[in-house]
C-alpha atoms as a PDB file:
ATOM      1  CA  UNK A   1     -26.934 -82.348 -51.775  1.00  0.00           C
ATOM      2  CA  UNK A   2     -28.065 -81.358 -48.109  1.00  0.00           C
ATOM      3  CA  UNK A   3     -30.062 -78.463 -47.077  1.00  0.00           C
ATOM      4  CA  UNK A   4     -31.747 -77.497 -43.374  1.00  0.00           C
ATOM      5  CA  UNK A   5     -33.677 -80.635 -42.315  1.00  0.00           C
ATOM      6  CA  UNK A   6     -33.880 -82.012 -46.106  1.00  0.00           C
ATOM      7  CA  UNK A   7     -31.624 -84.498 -47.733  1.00  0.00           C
ATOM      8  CA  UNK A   8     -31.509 -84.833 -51.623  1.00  0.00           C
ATOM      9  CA  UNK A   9     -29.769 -87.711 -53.799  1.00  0.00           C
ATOM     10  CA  UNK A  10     -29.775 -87.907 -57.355  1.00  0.00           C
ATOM     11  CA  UNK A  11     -30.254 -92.086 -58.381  1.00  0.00           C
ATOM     12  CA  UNK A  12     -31.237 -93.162 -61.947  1.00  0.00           C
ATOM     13  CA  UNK A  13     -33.094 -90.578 -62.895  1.00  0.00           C
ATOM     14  CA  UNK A  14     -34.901 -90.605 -59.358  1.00  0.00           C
ATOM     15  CA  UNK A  15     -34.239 -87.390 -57.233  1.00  0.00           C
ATOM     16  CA  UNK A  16     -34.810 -88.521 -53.767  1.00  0.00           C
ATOM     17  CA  UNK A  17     -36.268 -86.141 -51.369  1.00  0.00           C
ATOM     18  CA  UNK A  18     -36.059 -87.189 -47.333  1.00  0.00           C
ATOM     19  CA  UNK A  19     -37.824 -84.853 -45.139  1.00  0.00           C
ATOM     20  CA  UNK A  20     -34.946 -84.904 -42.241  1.00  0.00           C
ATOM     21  CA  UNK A  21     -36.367 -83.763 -38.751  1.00  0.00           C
ATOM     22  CA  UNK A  22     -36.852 -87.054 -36.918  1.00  0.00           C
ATOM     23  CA  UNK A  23     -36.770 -86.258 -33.258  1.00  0.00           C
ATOM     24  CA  UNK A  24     -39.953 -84.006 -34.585  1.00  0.00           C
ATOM     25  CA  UNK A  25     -41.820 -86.616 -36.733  1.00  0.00           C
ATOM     26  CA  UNK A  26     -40.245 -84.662 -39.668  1.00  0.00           C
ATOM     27  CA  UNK A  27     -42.676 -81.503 -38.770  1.00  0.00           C
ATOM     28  CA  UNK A  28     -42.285 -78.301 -40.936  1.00  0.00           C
ATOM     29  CA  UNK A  29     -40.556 -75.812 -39.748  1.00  0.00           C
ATOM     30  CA  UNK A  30     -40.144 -72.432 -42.054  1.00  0.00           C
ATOM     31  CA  UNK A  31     -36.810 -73.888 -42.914  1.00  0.00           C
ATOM     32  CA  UNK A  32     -37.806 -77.045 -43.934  1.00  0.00           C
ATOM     33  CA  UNK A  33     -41.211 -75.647 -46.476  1.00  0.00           C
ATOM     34  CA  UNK A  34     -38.435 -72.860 -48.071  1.00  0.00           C
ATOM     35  CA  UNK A  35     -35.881 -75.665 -49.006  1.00  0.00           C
ATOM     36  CA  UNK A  36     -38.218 -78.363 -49.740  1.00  0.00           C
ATOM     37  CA  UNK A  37     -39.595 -75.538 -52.533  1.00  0.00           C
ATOM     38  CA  UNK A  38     -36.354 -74.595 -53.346  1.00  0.00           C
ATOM     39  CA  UNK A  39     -35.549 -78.452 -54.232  1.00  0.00           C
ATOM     40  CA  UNK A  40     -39.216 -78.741 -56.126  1.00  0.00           C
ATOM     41  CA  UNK A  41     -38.178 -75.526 -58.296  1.00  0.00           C
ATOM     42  CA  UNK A  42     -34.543 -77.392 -58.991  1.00  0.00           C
ATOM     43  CA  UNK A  43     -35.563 -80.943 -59.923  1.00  0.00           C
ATOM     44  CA  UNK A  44     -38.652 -79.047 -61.805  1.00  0.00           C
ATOM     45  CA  UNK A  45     -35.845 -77.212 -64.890  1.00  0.00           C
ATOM     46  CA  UNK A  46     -32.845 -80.647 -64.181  1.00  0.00           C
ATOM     47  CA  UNK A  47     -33.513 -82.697 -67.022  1.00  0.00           C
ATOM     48  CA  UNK A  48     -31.573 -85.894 -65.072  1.00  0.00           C
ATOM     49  CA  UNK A  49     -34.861 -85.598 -62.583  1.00  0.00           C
ATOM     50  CA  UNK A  50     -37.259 -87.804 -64.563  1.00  0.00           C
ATOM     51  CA  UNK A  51     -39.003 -88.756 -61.316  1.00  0.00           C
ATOM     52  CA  UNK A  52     -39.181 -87.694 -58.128  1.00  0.00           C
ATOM     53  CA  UNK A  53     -39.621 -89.402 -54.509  1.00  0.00           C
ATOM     54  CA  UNK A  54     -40.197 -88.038 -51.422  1.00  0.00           C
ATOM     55  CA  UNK A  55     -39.979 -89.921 -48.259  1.00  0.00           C
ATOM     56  CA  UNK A  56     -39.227 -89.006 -43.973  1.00  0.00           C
ATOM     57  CA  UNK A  57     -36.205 -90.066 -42.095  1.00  0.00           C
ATOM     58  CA  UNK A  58     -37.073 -91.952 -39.177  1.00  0.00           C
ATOM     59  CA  UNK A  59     -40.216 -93.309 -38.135  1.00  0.00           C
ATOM     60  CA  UNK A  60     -42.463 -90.387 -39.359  1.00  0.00           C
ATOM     61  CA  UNK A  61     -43.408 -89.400 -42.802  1.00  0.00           C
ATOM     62  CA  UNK A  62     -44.411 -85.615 -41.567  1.00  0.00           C
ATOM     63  CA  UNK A  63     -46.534 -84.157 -38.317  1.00  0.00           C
ATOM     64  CA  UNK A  64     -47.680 -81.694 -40.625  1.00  0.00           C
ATOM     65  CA  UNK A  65     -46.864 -77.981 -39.141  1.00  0.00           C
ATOM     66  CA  UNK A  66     -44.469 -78.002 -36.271  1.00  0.00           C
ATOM     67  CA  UNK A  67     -46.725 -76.424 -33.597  1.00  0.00           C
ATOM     68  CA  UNK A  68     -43.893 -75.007 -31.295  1.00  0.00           C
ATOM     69  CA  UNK A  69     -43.145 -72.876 -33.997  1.00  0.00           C
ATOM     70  CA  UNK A  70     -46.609 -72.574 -34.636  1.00  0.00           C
ATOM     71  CA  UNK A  71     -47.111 -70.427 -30.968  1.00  0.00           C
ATOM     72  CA  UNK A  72     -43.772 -68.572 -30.860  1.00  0.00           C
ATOM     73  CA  UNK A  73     -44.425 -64.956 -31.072  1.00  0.00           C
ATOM     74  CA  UNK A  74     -42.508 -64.147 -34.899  1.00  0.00           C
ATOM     75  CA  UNK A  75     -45.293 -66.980 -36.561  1.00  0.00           C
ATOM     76  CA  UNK A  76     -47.299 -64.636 -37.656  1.00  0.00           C
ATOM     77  CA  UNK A  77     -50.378 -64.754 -39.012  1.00  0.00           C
ATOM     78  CA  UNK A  78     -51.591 -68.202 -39.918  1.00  0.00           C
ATOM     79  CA  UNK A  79     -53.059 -67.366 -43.114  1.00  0.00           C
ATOM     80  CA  UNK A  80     -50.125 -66.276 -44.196  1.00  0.00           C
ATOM     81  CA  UNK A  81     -47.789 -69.060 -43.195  1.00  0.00           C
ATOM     82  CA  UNK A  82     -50.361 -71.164 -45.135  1.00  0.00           C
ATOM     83  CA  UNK A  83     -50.557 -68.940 -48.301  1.00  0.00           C
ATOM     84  CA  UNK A  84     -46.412 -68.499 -48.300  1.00  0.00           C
ATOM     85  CA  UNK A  85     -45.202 -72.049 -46.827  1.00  0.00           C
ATOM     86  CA  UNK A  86     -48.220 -74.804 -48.089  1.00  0.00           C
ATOM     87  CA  UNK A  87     -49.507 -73.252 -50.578  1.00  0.00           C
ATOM     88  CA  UNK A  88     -46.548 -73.007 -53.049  1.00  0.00           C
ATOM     89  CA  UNK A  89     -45.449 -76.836 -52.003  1.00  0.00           C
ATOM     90  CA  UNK A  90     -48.926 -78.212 -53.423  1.00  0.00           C
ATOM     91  CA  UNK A  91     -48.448 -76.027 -56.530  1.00  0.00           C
ATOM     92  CA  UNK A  92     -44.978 -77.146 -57.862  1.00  0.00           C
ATOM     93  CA  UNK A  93     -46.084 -80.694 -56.668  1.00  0.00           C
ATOM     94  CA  UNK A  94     -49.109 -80.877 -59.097  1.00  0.00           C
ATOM     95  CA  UNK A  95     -47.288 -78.270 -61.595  1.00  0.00           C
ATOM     96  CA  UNK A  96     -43.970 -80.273 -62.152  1.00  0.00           C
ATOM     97  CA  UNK A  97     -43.780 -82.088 -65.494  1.00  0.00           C
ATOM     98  CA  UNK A  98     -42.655 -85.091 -63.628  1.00  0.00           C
ATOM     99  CA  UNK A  99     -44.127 -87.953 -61.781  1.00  0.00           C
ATOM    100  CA  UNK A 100     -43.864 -87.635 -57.806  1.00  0.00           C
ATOM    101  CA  UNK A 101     -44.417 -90.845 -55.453  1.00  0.00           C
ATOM    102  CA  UNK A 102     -44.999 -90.420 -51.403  1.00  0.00           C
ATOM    103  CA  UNK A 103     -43.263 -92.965 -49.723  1.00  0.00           C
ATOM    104  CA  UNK A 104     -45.061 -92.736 -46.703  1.00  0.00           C
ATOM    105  CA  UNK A 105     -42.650 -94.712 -43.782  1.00  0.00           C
ATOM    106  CA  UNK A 106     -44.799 -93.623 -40.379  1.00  0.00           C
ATOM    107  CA  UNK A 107     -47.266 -91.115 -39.336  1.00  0.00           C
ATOM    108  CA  UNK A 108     -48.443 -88.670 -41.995  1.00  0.00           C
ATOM    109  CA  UNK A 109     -50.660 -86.160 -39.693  1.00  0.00           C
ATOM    110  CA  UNK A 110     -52.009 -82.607 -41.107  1.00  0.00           C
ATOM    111  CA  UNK A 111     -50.508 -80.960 -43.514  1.00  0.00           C
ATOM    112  CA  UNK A 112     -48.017 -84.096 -43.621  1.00  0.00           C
ATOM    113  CA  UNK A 113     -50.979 -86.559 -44.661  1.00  0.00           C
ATOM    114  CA  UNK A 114     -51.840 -83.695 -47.601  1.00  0.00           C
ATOM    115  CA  UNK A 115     -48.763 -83.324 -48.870  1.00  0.00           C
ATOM    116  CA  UNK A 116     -48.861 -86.933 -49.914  1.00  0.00           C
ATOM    117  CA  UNK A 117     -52.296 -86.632 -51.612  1.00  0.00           C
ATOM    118  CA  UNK A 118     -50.793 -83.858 -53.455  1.00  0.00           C
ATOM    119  CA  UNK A 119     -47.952 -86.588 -54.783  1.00  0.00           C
ATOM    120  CA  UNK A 120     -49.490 -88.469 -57.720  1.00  0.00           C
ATOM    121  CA  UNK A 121     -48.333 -92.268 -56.544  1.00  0.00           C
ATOM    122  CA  UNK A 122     -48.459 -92.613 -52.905  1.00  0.00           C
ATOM    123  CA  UNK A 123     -46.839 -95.919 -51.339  1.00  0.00           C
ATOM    124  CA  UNK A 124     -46.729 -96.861 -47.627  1.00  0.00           C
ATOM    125  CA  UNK A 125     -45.239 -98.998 -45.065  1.00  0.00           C
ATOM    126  CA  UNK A 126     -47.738-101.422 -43.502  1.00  0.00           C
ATOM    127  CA  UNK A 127     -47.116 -99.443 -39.952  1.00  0.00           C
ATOM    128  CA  UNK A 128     -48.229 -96.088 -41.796  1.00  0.00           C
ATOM    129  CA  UNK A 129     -50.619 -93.668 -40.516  1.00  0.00           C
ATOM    130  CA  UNK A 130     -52.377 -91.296 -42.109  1.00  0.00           C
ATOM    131  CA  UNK A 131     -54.489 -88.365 -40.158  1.00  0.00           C
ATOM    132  CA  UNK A 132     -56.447 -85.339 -41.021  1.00  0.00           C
ATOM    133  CA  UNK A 133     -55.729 -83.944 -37.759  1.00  0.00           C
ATOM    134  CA  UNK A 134     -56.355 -80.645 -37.818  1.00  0.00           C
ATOM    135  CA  UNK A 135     -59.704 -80.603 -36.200  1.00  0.00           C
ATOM    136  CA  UNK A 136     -58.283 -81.711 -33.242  1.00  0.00           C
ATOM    137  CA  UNK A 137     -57.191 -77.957 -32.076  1.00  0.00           C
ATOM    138  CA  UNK A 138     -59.953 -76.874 -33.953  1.00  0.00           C
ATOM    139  CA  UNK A 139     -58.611 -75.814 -37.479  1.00  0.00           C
ATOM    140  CA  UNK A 140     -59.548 -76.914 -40.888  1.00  0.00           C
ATOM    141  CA  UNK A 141     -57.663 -79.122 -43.751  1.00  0.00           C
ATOM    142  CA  UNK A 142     -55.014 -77.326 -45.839  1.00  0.00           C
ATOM    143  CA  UNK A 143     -52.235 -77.973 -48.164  1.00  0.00           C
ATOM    144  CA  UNK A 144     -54.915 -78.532 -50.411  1.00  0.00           C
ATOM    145  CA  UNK A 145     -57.041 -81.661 -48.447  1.00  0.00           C
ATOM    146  CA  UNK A 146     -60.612 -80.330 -49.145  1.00  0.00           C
ATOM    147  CA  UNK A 147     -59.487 -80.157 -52.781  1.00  0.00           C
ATOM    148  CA  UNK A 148     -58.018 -83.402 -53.214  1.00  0.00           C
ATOM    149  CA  UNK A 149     -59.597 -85.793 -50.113  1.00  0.00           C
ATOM    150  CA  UNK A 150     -63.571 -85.542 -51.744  1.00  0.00           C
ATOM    151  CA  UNK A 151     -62.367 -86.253 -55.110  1.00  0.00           C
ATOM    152  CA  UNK A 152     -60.446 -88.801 -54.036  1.00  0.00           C
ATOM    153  CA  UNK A 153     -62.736 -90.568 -51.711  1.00  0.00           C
ATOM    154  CA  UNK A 154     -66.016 -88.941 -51.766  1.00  0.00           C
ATOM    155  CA  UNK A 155     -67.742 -86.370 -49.832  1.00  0.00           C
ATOM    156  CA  UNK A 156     -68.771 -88.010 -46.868  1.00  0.00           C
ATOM    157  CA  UNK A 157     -65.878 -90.105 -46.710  1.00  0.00           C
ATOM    158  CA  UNK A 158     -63.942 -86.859 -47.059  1.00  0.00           C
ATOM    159  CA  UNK A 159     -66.182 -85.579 -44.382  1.00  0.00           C
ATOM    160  CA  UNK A 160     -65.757 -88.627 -41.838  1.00  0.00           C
ATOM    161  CA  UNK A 161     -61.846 -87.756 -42.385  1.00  0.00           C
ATOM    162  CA  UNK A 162     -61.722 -84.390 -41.710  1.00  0.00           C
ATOM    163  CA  UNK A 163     -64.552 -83.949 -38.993  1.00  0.00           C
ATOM    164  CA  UNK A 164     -63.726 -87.121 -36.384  1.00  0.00           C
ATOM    165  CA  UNK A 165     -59.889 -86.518 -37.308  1.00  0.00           C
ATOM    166  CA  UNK A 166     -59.586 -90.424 -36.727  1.00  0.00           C
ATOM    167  CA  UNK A 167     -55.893 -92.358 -37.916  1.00  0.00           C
ATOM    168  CA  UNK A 168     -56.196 -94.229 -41.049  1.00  0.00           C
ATOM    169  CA  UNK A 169     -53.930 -97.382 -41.676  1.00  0.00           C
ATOM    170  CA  UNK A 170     -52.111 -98.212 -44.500  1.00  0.00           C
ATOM    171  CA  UNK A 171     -54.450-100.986 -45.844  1.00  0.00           C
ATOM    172  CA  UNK A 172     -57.042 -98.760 -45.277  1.00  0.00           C
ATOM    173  CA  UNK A 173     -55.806 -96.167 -47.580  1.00  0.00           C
ATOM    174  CA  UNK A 174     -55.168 -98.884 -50.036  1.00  0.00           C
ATOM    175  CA  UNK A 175     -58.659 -99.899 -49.596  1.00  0.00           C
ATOM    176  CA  UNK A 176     -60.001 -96.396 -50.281  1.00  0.00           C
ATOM    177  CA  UNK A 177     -58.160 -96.160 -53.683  1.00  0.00           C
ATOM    178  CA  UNK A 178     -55.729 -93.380 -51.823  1.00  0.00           C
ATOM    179  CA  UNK A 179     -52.407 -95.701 -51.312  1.00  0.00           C
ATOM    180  CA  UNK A 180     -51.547 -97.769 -54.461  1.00  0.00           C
ATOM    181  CA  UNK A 181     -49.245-100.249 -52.707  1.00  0.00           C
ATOM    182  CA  UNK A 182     -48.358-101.378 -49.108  1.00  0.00           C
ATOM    183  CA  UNK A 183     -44.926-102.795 -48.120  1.00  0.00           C
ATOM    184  CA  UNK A 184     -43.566-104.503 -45.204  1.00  0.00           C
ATOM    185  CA  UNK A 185     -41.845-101.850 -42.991  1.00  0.00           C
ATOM    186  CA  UNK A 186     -38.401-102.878 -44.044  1.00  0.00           C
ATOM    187  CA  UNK A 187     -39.014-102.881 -47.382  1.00  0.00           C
ATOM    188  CA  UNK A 188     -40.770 -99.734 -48.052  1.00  0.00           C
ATOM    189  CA  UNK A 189     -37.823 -98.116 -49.830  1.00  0.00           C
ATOM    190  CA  UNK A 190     -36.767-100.820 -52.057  1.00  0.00           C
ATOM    191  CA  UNK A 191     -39.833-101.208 -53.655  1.00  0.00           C
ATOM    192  CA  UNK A 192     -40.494 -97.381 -53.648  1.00  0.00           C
ATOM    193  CA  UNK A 193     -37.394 -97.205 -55.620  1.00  0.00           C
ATOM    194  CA  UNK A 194     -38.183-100.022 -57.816  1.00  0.00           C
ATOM    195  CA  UNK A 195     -41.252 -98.192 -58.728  1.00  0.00           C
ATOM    196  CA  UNK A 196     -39.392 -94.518 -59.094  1.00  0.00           C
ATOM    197  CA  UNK A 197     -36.963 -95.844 -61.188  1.00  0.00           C
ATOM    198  CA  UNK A 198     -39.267 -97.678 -62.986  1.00  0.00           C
ATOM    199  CA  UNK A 199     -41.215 -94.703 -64.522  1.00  0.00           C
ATOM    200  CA  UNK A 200     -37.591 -92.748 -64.474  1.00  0.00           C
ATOM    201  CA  UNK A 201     -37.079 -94.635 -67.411  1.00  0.00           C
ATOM    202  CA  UNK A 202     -40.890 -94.100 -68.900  1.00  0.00           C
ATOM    203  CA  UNK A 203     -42.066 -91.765 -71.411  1.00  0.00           C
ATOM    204  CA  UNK A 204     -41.797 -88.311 -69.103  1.00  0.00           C
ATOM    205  CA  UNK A 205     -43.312 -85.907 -71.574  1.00  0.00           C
ATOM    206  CA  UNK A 206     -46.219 -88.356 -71.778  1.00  0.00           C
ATOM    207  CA  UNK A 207     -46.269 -88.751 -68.442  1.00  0.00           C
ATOM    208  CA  UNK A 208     -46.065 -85.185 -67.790  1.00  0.00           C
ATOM    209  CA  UNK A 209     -49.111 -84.652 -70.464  1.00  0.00           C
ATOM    210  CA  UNK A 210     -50.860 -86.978 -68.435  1.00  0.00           C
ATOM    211  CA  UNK A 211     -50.720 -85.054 -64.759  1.00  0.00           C
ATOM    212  CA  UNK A 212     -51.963 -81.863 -67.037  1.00  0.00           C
ATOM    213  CA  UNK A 213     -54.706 -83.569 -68.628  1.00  0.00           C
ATOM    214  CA  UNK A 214     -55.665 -85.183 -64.731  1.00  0.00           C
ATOM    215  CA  UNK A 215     -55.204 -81.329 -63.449  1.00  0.00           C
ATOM    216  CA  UNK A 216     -57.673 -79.601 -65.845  1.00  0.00           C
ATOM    217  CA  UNK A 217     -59.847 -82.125 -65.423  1.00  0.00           C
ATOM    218  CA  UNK A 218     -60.823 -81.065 -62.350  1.00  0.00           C
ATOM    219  CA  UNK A 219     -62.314 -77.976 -62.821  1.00  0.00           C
ATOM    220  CA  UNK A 220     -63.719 -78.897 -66.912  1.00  0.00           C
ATOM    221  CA  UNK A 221     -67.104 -80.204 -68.185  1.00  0.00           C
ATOM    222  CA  UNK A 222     -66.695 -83.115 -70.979  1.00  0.00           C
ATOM    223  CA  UNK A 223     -66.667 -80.678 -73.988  1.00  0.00           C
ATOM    224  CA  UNK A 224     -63.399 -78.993 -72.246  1.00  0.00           C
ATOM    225  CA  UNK A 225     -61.919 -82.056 -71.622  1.00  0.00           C
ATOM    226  CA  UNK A 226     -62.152 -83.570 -74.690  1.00  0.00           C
ATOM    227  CA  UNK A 227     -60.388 -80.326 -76.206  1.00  0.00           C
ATOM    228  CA  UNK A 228     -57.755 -80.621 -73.610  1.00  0.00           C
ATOM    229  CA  UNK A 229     -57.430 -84.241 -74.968  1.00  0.00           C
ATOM    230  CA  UNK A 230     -56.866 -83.107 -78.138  1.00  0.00           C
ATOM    231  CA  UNK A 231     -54.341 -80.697 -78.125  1.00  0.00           C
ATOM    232  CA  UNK A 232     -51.996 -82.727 -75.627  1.00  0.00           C
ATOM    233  CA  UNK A 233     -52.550 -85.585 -77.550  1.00  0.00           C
ATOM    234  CA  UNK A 234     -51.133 -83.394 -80.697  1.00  0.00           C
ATOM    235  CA  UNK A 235     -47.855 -82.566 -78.112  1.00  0.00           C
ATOM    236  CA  UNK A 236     -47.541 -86.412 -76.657  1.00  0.00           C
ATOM    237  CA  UNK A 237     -47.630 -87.588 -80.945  1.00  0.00           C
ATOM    238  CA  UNK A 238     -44.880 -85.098 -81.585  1.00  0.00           C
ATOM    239  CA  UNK A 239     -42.557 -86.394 -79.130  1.00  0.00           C
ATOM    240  CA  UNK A 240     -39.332 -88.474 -79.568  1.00  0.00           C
ATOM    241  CA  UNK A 241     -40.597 -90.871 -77.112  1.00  0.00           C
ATOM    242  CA  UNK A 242     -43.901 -91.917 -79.096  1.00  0.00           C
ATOM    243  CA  UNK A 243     -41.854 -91.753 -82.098  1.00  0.00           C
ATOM    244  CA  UNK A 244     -39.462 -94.703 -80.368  1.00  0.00           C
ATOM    245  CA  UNK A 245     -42.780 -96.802 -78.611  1.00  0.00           C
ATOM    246  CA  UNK A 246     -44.246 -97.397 -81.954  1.00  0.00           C
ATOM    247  CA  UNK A 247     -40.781 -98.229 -83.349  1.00  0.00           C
ATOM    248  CA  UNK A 248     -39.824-100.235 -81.018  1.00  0.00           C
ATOM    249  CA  UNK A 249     -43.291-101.964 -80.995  1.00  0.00           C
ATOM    250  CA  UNK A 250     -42.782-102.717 -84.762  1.00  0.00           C
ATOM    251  CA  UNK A 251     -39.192-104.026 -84.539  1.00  0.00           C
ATOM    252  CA  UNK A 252     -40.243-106.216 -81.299  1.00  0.00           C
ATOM    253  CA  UNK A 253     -37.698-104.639 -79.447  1.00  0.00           C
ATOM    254  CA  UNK A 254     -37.961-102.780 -75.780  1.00  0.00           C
ATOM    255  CA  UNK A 255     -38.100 -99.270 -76.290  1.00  0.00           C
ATOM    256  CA  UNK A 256     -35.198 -96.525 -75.133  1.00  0.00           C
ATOM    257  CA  UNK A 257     -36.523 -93.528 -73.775  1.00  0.00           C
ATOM    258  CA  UNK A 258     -35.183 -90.138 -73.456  1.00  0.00           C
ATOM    259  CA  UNK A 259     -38.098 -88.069 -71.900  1.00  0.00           C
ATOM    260  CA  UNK A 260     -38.344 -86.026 -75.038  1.00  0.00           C
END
């Protein structure tokens, strides 16, 4: 299925999402944040989307905002481009019962570099860069960076990020605990898919569980958590897919599942 600037394929269980502006580093335009929320609110109620992975045509990842659109006179305010175009992106990425990777191919700048923080496996090619660039014309992180970037990294790593607005290599992110695995250029999207369609064919209640339990845990003490625990735990046990793991582990055979 094609939309405005955004391809989507259906592979395996794996809906693949390419971000397709090239000639403008794969920059958000209003087009581009309404369908790529559109195709989040679709793959969020298919039941064949058991993982998703988003990726950029060309040699970009994403610019972030496109800043010609940025200074045309119908923009509007930018508070509420952010609260209507970014906002909503980095909610049905972390509220989607489904794992997302970020296979990030080139430059991830801005909003582009947040967007793949957002994802919950991010991958890169070994020519990737990553850039909180927004300091440098003077504006802040959004698309939820100061949420994610100091949990991720630390304050004053999160700080050093955001402030001097420097690029950040692949490796680097790798180092940092950000990027979980770095592939030669060419073969970024081969072993992004490998990986997709790999945990297309895990557990994805339990992995959906899991990306709840990780989301409260951001804002609860240990007594909170430990509840949280609990009652998913009680949801993940009542599952078809537990119910085939532990029967497949006692008849030594590989397991089947169904998501359920």
């Amino acid at each position: 299925m094609t939309y405005e600037n955004l391809n989507f394929e259906l592979e395996d269980g794996v809906a693949i999402i390419t971000l397709n502006r090239p000639d403008k580093l794969n920059s958000f335009d209003n087009a581009l944040a309404a369908n790529l929320q559109t195709v989040l609110d679709n793959c969020m109620d298919n039941s064949e989307v058991r993982c998703l992975l988003i990726t950029g045509a060309g040699r970009g990842f994403c610019a972030g905002q496109d800043l010609a659109e940025a200074v045309s006179s119908d923009f509007g305010e930018i508070e509420n481009h952010v609260e209507s175009k970014f906002n909503p992106l980095v909610r049905k990425i972390r509220a989607i019962k489904k794992p997302m990777i970020a296979a990030v191919n080139g430059v991830a700048a801005g909003a582009g570099a947040n967007l793949a923080y957002c994802c919950d496996i991010v991958v890169a090619a070994e020519s990737a860069k990553f850039i909180q660039s927004f300091i440098n014309i003077g504006l802040i992180p959004d698309t939820g960076g100061t949420y994610f970037l100091p949990r991720m990294v630390g304050m004053h790593k999160a700080a050093e990020m955001m402030m001097l607005g420097e690029k950040m290599t692949a490796q680097k992110g790798k180092d940092l605990g950000i990027v979980y695995r770095v592939f030669p250029d060419g073969e970024l999207m081969d072993g992004a898919m490998e990986l997709a369609k790999r945990m297309a064919l895990m557990p994805t209640k339990g992995l959906g569980l899991i990306k709840k339990a990780l989301n409260m845990s951001l804002r609860h003490d240990l007594q909170q958590q430990l509840e949280v625990e609990r009652d998913l735990q009680g949801r993940a046990g009542r599952s078809h897919d537990n119910a085939e793991g532990i029967n497949a582990f006692l008849e030594k055979r590989k397991p089947v599942f169904r998501g359920e």
